[in-house]
N, C-alpha and C. Protein backbone atom coordinates (compact mmCIF):
# COMPACT_ATOMS: atom_id res chain seq x y z
N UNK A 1 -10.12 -20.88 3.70
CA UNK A 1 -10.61 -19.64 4.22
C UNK A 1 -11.97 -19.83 4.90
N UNK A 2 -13.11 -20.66 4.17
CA UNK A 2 -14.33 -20.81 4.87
C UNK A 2 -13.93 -21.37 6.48
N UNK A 3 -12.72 -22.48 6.34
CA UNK A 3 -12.50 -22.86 7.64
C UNK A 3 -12.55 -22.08 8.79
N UNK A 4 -11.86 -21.17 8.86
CA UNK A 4 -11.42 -20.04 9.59
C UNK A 4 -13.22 -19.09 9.30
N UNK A 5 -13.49 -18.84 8.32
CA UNK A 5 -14.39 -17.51 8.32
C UNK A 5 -15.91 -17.81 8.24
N UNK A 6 -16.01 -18.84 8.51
CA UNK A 6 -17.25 -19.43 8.72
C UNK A 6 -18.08 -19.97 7.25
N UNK A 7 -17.62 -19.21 6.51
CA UNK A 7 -17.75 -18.85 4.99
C UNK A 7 -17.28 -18.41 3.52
N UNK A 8 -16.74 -18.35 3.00
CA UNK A 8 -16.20 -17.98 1.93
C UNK A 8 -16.22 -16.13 1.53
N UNK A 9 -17.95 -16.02 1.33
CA UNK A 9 -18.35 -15.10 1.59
C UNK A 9 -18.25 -13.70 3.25
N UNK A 10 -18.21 -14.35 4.15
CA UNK A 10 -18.18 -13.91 5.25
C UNK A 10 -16.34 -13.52 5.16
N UNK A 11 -15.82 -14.27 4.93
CA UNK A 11 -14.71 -14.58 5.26
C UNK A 11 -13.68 -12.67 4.25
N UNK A 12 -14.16 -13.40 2.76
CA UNK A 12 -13.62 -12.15 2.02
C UNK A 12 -14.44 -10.97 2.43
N UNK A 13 -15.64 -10.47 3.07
CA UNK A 13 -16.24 -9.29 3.85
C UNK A 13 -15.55 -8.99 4.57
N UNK A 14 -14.92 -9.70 5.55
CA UNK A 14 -14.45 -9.26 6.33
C UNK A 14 -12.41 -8.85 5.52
N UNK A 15 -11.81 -9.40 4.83
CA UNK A 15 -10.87 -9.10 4.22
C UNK A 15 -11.22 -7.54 3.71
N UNK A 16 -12.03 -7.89 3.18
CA UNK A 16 -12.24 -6.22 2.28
C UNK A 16 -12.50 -5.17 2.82
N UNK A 17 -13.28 -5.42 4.62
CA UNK A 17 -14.25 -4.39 4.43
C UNK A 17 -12.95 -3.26 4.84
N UNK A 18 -13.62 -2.32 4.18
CA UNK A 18 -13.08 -0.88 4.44
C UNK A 18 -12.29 -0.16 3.55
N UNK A 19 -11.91 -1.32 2.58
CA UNK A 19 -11.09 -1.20 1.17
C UNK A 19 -11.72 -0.90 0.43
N UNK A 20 -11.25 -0.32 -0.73
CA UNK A 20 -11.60 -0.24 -2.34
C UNK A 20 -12.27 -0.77 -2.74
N UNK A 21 -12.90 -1.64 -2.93
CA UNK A 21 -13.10 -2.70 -3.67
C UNK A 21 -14.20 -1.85 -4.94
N UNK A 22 -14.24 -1.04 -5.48
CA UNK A 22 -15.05 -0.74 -5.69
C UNK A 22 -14.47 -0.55 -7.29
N UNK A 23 -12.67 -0.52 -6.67
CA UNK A 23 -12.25 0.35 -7.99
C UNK A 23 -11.64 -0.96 -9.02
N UNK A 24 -12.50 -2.36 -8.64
CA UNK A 24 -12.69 -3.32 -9.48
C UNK A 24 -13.27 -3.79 -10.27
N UNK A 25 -13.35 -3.81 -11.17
CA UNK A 25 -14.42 -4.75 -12.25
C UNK A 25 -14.51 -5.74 -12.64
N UNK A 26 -15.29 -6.54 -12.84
CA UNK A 26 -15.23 -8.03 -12.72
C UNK A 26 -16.00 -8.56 -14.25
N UNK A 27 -15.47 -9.89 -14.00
CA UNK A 27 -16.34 -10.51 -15.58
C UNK A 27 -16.17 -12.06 -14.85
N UNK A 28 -17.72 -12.77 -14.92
CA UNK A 28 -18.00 -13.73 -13.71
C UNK A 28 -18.38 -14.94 -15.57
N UNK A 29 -18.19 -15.85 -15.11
CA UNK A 29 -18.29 -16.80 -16.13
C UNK A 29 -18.84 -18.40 -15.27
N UNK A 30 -20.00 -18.00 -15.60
CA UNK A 30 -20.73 -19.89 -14.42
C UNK A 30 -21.08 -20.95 -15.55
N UNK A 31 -20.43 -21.93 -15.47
CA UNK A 31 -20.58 -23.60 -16.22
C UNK A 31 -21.16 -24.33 -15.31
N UNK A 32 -22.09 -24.74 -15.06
CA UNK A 32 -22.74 -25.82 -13.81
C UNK A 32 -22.63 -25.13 -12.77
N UNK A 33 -21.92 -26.23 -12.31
CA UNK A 33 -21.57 -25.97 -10.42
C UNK A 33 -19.99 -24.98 -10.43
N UNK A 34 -19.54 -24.93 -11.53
CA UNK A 34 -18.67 -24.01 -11.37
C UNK A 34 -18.10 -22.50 -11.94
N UNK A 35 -17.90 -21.66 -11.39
CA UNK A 35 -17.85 -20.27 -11.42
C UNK A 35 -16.14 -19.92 -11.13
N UNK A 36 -16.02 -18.78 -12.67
CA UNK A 36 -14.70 -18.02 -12.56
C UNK A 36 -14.90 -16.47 -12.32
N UNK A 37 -14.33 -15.95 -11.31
CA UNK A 37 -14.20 -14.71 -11.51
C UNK A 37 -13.13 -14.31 -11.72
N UNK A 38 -13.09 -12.91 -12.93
CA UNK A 38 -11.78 -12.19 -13.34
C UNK A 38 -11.74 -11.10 -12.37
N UNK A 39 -11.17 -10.17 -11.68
CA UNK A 39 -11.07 -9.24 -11.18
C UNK A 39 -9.66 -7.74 -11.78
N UNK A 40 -10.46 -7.05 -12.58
CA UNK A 40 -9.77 -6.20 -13.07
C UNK A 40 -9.25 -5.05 -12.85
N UNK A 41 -8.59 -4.08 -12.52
CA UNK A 41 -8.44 -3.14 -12.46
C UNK A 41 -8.72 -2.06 -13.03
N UNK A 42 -8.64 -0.33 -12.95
CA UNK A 42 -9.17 -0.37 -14.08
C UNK A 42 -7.95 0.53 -14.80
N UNK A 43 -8.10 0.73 -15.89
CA UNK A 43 -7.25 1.23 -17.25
C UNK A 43 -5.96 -0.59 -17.60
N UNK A 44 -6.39 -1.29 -17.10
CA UNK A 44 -5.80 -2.23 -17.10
C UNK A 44 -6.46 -3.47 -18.08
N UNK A 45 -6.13 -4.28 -18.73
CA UNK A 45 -6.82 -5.27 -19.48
C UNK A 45 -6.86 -6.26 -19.08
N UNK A 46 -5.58 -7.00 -18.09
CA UNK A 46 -5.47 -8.47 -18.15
C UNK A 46 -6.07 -8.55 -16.28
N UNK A 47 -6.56 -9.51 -16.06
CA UNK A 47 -7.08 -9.23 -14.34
C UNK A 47 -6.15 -9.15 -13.56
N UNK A 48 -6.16 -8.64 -11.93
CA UNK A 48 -5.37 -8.65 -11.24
C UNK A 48 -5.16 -9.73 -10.58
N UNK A 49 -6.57 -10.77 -10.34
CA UNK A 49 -6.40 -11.37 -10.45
C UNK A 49 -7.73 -12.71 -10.36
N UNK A 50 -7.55 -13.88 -10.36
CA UNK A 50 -9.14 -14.79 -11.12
C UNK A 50 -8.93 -15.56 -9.81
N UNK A 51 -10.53 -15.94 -9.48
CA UNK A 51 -11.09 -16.92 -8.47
C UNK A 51 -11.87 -17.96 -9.22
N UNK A 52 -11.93 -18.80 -8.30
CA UNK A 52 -12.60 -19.99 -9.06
C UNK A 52 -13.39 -20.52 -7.74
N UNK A 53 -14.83 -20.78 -8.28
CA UNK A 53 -15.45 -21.71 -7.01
C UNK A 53 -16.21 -22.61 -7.44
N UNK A 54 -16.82 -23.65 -6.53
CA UNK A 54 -17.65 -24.83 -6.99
C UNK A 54 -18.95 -24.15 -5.99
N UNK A 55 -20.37 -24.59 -6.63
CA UNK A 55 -21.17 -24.86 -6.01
C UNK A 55 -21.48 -26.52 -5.34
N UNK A 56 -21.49 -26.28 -3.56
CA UNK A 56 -21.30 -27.18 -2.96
C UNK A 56 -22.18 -27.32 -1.81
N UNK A 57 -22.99 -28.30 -1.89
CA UNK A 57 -24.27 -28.26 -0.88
C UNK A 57 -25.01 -26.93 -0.75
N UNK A 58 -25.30 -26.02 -2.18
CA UNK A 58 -26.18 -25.07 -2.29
C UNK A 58 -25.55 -23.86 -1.58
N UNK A 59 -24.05 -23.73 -1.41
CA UNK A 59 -23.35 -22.75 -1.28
C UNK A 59 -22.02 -22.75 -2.00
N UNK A 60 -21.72 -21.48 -2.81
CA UNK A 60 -20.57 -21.51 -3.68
C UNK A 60 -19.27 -21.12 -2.51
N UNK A 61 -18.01 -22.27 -3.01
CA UNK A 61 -16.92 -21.98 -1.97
C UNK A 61 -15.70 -21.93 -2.89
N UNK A 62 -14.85 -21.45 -2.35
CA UNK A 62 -13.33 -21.31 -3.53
C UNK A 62 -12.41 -22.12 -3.46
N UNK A 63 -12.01 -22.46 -4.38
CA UNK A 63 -11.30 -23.40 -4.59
C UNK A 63 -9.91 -23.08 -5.14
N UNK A 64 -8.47 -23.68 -4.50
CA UNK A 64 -7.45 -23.27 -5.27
C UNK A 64 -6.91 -24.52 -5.94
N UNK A 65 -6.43 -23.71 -7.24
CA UNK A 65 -6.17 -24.35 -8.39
C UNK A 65 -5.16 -23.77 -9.02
């Protein structure tokens, strides 16, 4: 995705903008260089769904796994 969006960050802004995103809740979990996000819904328990990224040359990018 950074390929294409210049960024990781840039990239999902532009996916989202104009959407919901609001009616998500999150629970972020960072070990070192690497970071999980849960993304939840809400009245819901289990996430909709989890990201994972590495910090990489002082910018975090996503990684699939």
């Amino acid at each position: 995705m950074a390929v294409i969006g210049g960024s990781c960050e840039k990239a999902f802004a532009a996916i989202f903008k104009g959407k919901p995103t609001d009616i998500f809740a999150g629970d972020v979990r960072v070990e070192g260089t690497r970071a999980e996000v849960d993304l939840v819904q809400p009245g819901q328990s289990e996430p909709a769904t989890s990201l994972v990224a590495t910090r990489t040359g002082g910018e975090w990018r996503l990684i699939d796994e």
